[in-house]
Every structure is written in structure tokens, then in C-alpha cells.
Protein backbone atom coordinates (compact mmCIF):
# COMPACT_ATOMS: atom_id res chain seq x y z
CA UNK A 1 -35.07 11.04 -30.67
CA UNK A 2 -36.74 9.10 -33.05
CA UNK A 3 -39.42 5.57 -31.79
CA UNK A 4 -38.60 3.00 -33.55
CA UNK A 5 -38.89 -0.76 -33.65
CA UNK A 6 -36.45 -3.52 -34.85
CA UNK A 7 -37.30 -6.04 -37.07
CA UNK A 8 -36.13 -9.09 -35.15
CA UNK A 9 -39.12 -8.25 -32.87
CA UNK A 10 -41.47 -8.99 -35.70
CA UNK A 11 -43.02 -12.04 -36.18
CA UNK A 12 -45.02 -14.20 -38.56
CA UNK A 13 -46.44 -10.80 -40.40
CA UNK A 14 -44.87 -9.35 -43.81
CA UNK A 15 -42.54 -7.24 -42.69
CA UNK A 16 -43.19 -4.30 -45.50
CA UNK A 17 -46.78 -4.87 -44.11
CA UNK A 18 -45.54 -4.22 -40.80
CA UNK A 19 -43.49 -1.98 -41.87
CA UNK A 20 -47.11 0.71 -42.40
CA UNK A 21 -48.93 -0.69 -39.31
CA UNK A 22 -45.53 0.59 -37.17
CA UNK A 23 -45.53 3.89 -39.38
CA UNK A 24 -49.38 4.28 -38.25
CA UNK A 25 -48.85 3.51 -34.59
CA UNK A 26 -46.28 6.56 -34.83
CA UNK A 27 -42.90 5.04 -35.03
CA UNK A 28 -40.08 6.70 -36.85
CA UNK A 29 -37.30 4.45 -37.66
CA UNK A 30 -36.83 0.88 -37.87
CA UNK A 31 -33.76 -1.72 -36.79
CA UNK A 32 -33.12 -3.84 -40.04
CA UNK A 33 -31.84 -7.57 -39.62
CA UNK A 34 -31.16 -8.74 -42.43
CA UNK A 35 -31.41 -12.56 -42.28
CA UNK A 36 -32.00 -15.89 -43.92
CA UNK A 37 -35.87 -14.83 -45.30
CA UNK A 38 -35.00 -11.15 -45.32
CA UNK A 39 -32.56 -8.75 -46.74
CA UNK A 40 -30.26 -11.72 -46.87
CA UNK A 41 -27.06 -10.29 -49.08
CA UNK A 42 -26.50 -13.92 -50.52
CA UNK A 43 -29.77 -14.58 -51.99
CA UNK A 44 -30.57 -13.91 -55.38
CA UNK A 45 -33.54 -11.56 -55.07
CA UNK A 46 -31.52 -9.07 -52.74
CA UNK A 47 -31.13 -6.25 -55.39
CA UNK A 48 -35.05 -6.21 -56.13
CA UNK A 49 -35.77 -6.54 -52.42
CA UNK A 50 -33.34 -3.61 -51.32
CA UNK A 51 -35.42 -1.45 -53.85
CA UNK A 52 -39.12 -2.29 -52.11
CA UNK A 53 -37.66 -1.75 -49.17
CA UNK A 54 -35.93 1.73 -50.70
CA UNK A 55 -39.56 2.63 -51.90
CA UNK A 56 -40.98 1.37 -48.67
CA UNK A 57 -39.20 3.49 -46.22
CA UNK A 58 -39.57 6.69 -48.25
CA UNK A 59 -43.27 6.18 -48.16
CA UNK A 60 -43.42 5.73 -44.50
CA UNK A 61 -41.01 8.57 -43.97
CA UNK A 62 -38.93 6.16 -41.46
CA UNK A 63 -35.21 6.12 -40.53
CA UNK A 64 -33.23 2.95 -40.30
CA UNK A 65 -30.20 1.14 -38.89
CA UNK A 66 -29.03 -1.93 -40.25
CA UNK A 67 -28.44 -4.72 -37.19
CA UNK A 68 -26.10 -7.97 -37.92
CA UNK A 69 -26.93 -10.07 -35.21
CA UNK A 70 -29.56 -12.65 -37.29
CA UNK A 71 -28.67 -16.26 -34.94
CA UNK A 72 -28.06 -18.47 -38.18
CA UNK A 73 -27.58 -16.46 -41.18
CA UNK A 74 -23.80 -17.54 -41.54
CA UNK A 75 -23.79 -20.72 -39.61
CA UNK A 76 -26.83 -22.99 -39.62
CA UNK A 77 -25.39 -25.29 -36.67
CA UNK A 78 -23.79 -21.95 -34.24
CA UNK A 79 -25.31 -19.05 -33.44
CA UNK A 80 -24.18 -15.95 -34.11
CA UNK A 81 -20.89 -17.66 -35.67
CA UNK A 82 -18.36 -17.62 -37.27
CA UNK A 83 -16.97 -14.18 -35.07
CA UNK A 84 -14.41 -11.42 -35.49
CA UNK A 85 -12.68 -13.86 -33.12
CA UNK A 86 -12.69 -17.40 -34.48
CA UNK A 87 -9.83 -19.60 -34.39
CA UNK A 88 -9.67 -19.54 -38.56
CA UNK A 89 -8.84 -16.45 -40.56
CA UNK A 90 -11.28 -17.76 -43.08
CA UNK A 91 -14.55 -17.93 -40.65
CA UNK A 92 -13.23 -14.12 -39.62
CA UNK A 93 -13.12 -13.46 -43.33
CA UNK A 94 -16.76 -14.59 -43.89
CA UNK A 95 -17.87 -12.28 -40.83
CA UNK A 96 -16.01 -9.48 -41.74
CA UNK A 97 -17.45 -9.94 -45.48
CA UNK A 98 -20.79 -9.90 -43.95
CA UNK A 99 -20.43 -6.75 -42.15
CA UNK A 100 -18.92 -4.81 -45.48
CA UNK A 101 -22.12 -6.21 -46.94
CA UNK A 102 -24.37 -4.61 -44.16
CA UNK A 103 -22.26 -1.10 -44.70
CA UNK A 104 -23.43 -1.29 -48.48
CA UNK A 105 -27.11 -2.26 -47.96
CA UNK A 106 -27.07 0.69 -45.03
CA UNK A 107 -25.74 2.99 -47.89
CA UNK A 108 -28.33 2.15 -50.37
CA UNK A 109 -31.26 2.37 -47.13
CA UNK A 110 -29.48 5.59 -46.03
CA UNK A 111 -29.60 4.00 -42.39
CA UNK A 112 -28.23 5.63 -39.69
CA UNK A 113 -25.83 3.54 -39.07
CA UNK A 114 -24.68 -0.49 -38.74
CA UNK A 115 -24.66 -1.74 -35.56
CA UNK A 116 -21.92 -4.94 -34.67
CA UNK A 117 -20.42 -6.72 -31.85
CA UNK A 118 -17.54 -8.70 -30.76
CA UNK A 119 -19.32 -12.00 -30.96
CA UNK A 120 -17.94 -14.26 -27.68
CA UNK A 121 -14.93 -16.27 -27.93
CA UNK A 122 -14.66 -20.25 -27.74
CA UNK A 123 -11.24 -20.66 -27.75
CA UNK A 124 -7.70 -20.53 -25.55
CA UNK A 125 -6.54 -17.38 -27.17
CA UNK A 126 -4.93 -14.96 -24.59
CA UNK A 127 -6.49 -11.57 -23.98
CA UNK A 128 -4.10 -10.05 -25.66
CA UNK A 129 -4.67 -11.84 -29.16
CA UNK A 130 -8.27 -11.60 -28.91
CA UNK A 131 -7.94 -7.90 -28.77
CA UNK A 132 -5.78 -7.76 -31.96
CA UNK A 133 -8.24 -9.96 -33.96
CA UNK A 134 -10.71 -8.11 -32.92
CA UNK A 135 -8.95 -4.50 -33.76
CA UNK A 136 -8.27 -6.29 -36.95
CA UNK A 137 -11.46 -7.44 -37.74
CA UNK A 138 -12.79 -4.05 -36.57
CA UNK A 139 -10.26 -2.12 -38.65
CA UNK A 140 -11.16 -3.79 -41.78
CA UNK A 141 -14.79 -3.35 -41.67
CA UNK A 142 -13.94 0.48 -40.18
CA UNK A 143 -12.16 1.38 -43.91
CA UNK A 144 -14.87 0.06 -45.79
CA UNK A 145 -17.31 2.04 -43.80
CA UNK A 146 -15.34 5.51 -43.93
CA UNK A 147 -14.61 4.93 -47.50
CA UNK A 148 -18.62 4.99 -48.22
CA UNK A 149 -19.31 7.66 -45.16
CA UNK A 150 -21.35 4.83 -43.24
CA UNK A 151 -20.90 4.85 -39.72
CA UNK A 152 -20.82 1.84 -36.82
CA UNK A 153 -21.92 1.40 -33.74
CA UNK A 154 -20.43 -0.90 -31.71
CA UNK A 155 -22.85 -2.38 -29.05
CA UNK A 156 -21.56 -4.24 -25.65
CA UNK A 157 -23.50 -7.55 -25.20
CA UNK A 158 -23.41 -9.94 -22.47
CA UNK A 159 -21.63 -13.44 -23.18
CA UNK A 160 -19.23 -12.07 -25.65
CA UNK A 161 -15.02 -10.94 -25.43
CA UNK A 162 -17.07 -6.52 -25.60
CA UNK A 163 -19.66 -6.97 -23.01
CA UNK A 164 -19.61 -3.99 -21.18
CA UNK A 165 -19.29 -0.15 -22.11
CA UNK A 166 -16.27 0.30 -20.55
CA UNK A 167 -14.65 -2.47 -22.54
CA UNK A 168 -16.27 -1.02 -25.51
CA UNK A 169 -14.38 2.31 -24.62
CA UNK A 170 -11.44 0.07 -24.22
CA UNK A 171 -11.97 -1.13 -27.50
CA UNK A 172 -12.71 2.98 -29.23
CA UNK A 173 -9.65 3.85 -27.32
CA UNK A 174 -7.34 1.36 -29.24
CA UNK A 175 -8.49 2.61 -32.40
CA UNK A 176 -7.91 5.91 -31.64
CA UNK A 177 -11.89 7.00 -31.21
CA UNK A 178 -11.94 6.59 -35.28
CA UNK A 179 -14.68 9.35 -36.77
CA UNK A 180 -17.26 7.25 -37.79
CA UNK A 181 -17.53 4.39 -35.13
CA UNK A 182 -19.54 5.16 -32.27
CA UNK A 183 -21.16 2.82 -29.88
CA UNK A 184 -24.92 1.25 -29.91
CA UNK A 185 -26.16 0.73 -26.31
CA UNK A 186 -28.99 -1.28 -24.99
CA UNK A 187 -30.11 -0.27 -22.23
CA UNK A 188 -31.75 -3.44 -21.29
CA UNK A 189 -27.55 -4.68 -21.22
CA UNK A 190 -26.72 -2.31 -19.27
CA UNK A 191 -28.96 -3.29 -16.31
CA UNK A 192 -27.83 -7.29 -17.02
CA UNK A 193 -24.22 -6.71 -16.11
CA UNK A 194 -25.25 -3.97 -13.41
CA UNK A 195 -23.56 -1.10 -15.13
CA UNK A 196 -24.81 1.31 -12.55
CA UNK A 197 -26.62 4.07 -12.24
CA UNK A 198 -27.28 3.71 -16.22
CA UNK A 199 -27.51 7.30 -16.47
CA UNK A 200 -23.84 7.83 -14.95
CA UNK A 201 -22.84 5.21 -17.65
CA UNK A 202 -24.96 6.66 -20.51
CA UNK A 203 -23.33 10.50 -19.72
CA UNK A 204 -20.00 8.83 -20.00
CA UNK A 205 -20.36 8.09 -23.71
CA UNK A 206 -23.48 10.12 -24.49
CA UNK A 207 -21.19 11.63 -27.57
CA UNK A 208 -20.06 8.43 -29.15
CA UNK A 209 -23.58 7.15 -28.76
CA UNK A 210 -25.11 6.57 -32.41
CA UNK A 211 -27.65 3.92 -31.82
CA UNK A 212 -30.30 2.39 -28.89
CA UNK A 213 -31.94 -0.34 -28.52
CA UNK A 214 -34.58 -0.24 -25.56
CA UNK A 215 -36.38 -3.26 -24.03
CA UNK A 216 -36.65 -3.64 -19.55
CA UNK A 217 -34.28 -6.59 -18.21
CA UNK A 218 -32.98 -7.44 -14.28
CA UNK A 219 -29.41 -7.70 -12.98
CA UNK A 220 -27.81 -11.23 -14.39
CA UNK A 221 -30.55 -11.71 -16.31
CA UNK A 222 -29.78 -11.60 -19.89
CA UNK A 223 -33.88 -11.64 -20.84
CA UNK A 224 -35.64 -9.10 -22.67
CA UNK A 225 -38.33 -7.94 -20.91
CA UNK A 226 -41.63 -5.57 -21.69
CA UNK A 227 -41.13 -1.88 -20.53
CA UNK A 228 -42.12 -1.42 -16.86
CA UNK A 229 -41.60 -5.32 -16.77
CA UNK A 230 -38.29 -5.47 -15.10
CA UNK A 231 -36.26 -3.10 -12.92
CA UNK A 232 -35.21 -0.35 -15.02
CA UNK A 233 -35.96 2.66 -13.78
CA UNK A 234 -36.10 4.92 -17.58
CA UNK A 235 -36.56 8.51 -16.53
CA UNK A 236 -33.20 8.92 -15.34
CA UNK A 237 -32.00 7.37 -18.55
CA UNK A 238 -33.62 8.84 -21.48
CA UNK A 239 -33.32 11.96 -19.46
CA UNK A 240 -29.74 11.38 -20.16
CA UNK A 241 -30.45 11.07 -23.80
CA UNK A 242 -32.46 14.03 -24.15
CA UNK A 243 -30.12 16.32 -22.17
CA UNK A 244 -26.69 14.84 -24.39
CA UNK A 245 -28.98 16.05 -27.57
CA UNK A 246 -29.64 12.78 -28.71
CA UNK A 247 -31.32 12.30 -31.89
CA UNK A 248 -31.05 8.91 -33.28
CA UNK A 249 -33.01 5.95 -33.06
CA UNK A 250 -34.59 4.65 -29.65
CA UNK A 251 -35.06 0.93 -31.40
CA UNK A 252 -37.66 -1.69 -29.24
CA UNK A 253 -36.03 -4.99 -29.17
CA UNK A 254 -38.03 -7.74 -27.90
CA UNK A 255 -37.97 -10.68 -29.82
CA UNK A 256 -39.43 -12.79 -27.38
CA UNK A 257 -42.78 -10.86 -27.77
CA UNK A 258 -43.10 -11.54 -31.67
CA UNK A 259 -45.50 -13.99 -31.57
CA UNK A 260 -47.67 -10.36 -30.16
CA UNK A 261 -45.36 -8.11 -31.74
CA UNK A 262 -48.72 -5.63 -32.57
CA UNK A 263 -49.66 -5.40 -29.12
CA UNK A 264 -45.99 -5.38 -27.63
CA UNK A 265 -45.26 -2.05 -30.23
CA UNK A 266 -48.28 -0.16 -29.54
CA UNK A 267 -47.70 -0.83 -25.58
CA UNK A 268 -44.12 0.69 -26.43
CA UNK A 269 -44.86 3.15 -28.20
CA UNK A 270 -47.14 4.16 -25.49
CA UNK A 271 -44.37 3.97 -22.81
CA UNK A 272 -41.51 5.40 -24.28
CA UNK A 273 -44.19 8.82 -25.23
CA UNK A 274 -45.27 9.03 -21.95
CA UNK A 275 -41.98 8.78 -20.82
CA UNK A 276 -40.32 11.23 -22.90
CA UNK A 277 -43.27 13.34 -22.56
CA UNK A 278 -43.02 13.45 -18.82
CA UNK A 279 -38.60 13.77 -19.09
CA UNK A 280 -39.74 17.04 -21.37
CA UNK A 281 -42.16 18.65 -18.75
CA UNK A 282 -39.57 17.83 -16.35
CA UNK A 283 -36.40 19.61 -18.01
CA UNK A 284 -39.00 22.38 -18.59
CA UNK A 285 -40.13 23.20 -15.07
CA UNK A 286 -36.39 23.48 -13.96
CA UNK A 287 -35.79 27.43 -12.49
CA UNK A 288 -33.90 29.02 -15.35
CA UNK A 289 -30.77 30.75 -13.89
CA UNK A 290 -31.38 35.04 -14.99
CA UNK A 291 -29.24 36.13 -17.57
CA UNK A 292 -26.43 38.37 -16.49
């Protein structure tokens, strides 16, 4: 698995800058969000910054994923809006055009992957026509993607129509498990909505799993918390991750910690090593059954 760090967890600090001081620390990928003062697809100086940031992660040696879950970047008045499930074809339209953009830029990056969501729904719309906007929506975005060999991960989040894994199996299942969408899990959401024991729920989809984000939360809570802050128990769970072969991003998300975002990554850094150290020494020491 490779540390890494997402860039919504960054604050008030050049990012490129940050970028070297995460490299240094010993962090080996990093979750882009591309939003209204970074990366953003509409502004003028994308091209030129999509090429420093090209030259910047071959320097560093660091992976990447490409996140679309910037608050305002589409709406200035709604967060995360307009949806894959608004009430106008045109507000889907601008989402889904967003997400094609986000396949490109993780082409030119060669990220990983681009992670998405359902976004919630604020309208009357019956279950059943939520789930075809959404397969539409999905579908769209999924041919662009297979056409340039990009892959998704869809990620569960609390508050919206996909919140939990098994509705984002729900969701895989209706497209027919398509070859390159996969599934993003935090495992910080997976506590929230009590989708336990995590590692039962992680083994379930450990090979459709294409992304992580990590950060500690508590049942009900949707708050992301410090590791070793909330109730989480992680050795179960990345011993999950290590035993499925795993070996994509493990992304920090805690934007609530930017304002200390130096001290919050080297404190994670430092957790998630032990961690994995001590899941390693574990799997190790295990009696090896004698070869017949």
C-alpha cells in the first residue's frame, strides 16, 4: 500500500510546496481536489498548471488519485451541487461534464484512479428514478473513462442516495460490475453508519476496492477525526487490506486539521507505519502449515 495524503487536508501552504514536505515525511501518493484555486478545469491557467503539477509528481516519485468532491467548485450557493441526481438534466449535465473533466486531468497525472459519489438527493423522486439517473449519470461518465483506460471508484458517503457499501454493491451490480469501476472506501464512513466489523465489510469488496481514504470517526458521527482519536479499531482493517493484496493508495483525509495539516501528516504518517508495521510482524509470526 502506498501513504498518502489528500489535498483537501492542506491548508493555507502552496500545495506544490507541500507537495515536497509530504514526499520528505515519506508519503507516496497524494488525493488531488481539484477546486476553485487549484486544478480548477475552467480556469484559464489549467493547461500550464497540469504540467507543474506533471513535473511535480515525477520529481517526488508520488502516485495520485484525482477526488471530485471540492464543496463549491460548481455551485457557489450549494455544496457539493448540482448532483448525478438533480431535478434538471442540465445541472446533471454540468456534473457529469465535470467528472469527464477529472477522467482527463487523471490521464494526463497518470492517477490511479477518480474517485465520485452519488451526491444526496433533495427532491420527491421515487427510489426507483433516482437509481436510473444515477446509472445514467454513472454510465456516461463510465464510457468516457473506459474509452481513455481511467478507472473510478465509487465511494459510499453518509447523507447522500450511495451511502453505504452495500448500496454501492447495489449500485456495481446494476451495471453489471463494469471493468474499470471499482469502489473507494473510507474507512472513517464505514464506522459512521456502523458497517460492522469493518473488516467483514472490507473482505466483502476487498477486489473491487481501488481507492482509501483513512481518517478515525464514531458511530453517527459523520466527523473526521485524528487516528487513535475515535473508535476505530485499524489492525483488523488494514490487516484486511494487506491480506486482499492491496496496493493502492491509503489517502489521510482530515480537512478539519488543515489549519495543522504539518503536524496532523507527520502524526499519520507515524500511525499508519506503526500500524502496518505491527499488521506485517503479525501475518509473519502465524505457524506456516508444512508443505505436503
Amino acid at each position: 500500500m502506498k501513504i498518502g495524503f489528500s489535498t483537501n487536508s492542506l491548508g493555507d501552504v502552496d500545495l506544490r510546496e507541500a507537495l515536497f514536505v509530504l514526499c520528505e515525511q515519506g508519503y507516496e501518493s497524494l488525493a488531488i481536489t481539484p477546486d476553485q484555486h487549484f486544478l480548477n478545469p475552467y480556469h484559464k491557467t489549467f493547461v500550464s498548471e497540469v504540467r507543474d503539477w506533471q513535473e511535480a509528481l515525477v520529481r517526488t516519485r508520488m502516485g495520485c488519485v484525482v477526488e471530485t468532491g471540492a464543496r463549491y467548485l460548481l455551485d457557489s450557493k450549494r455544496k457539493h451541487y448540482p448532483t448525478l441526481l438533480a431535478d434538471r438534466s442540465g445541472e446533471r449535465n454540468r456534473r457529469i461534464d465535470f467528472l469527464c473533466k477529472a477522467v482527463d486531468l487523471a490521464g494526463e497525472l497518470q492517477a490511479d484512479c477518480v474517485s465520485l459519489w452519488s451526491g444526496a438527493s433533495h427532491s420527491h423522486d421515487d427510489e426507483d428514478l433516482l437509481w436510473q439517473k444515477l446509472i445514467d449519470g454513472i454510465g456516461e461518465v463510465l464510457d468516457y473513462a473506459t474509452q481513455r483506460e481511467v478507472v473510478l471508484g465509487f465511494e459510499p458517503e453518509p447523507g447522500m442516495f450511495v451511502d453505504t457499501v452495500s448500496r454501492a454493491e447495489e449500485l456495481l451490480k446494476r451495471l453489471n460490475y463494469p471493468k474499470y469501476l471499482g469502489l473507494t472506501i473510507d474507512i472513517g464512513h464505514l464506522e459512521c453508519l456502523g458497517e460492522r466489523p469493518l473488516e467483514a465489510t472490507v473482505r466483502l469488496v476487498a477486489d473491487r476496492i481501488v481507492n482509501v481514504h483513512i481518517d478515525d470517526m464514531r458511530v453517527c458521527r459523520h466527523e473526521h477525526l485524528p487516528l487513535g482519536k475515535g473508535d476505530i479499531n485499524f489492525n483488523p482493517v488494514l490487516s484486511e487490506l494487506v491480506a486482499s493484496g492491496y496496493q493502492g493508495g491509503l489517502h489521510v483525509e482530515l480537512p478539519r486539521q488543515s489549519h495543522m495539516w504539518h503536524k496532523t501528516a507527520k502524526e499519520s504518517y507515524e500511525f499508519i507505519s506503526n500500524t502496518l508495521n505491527g499488521v506485517s510482524r503479525s501475518v509473519s509470526s502465524v505457524p506456516q502449515s508444512p508443505s505436503e
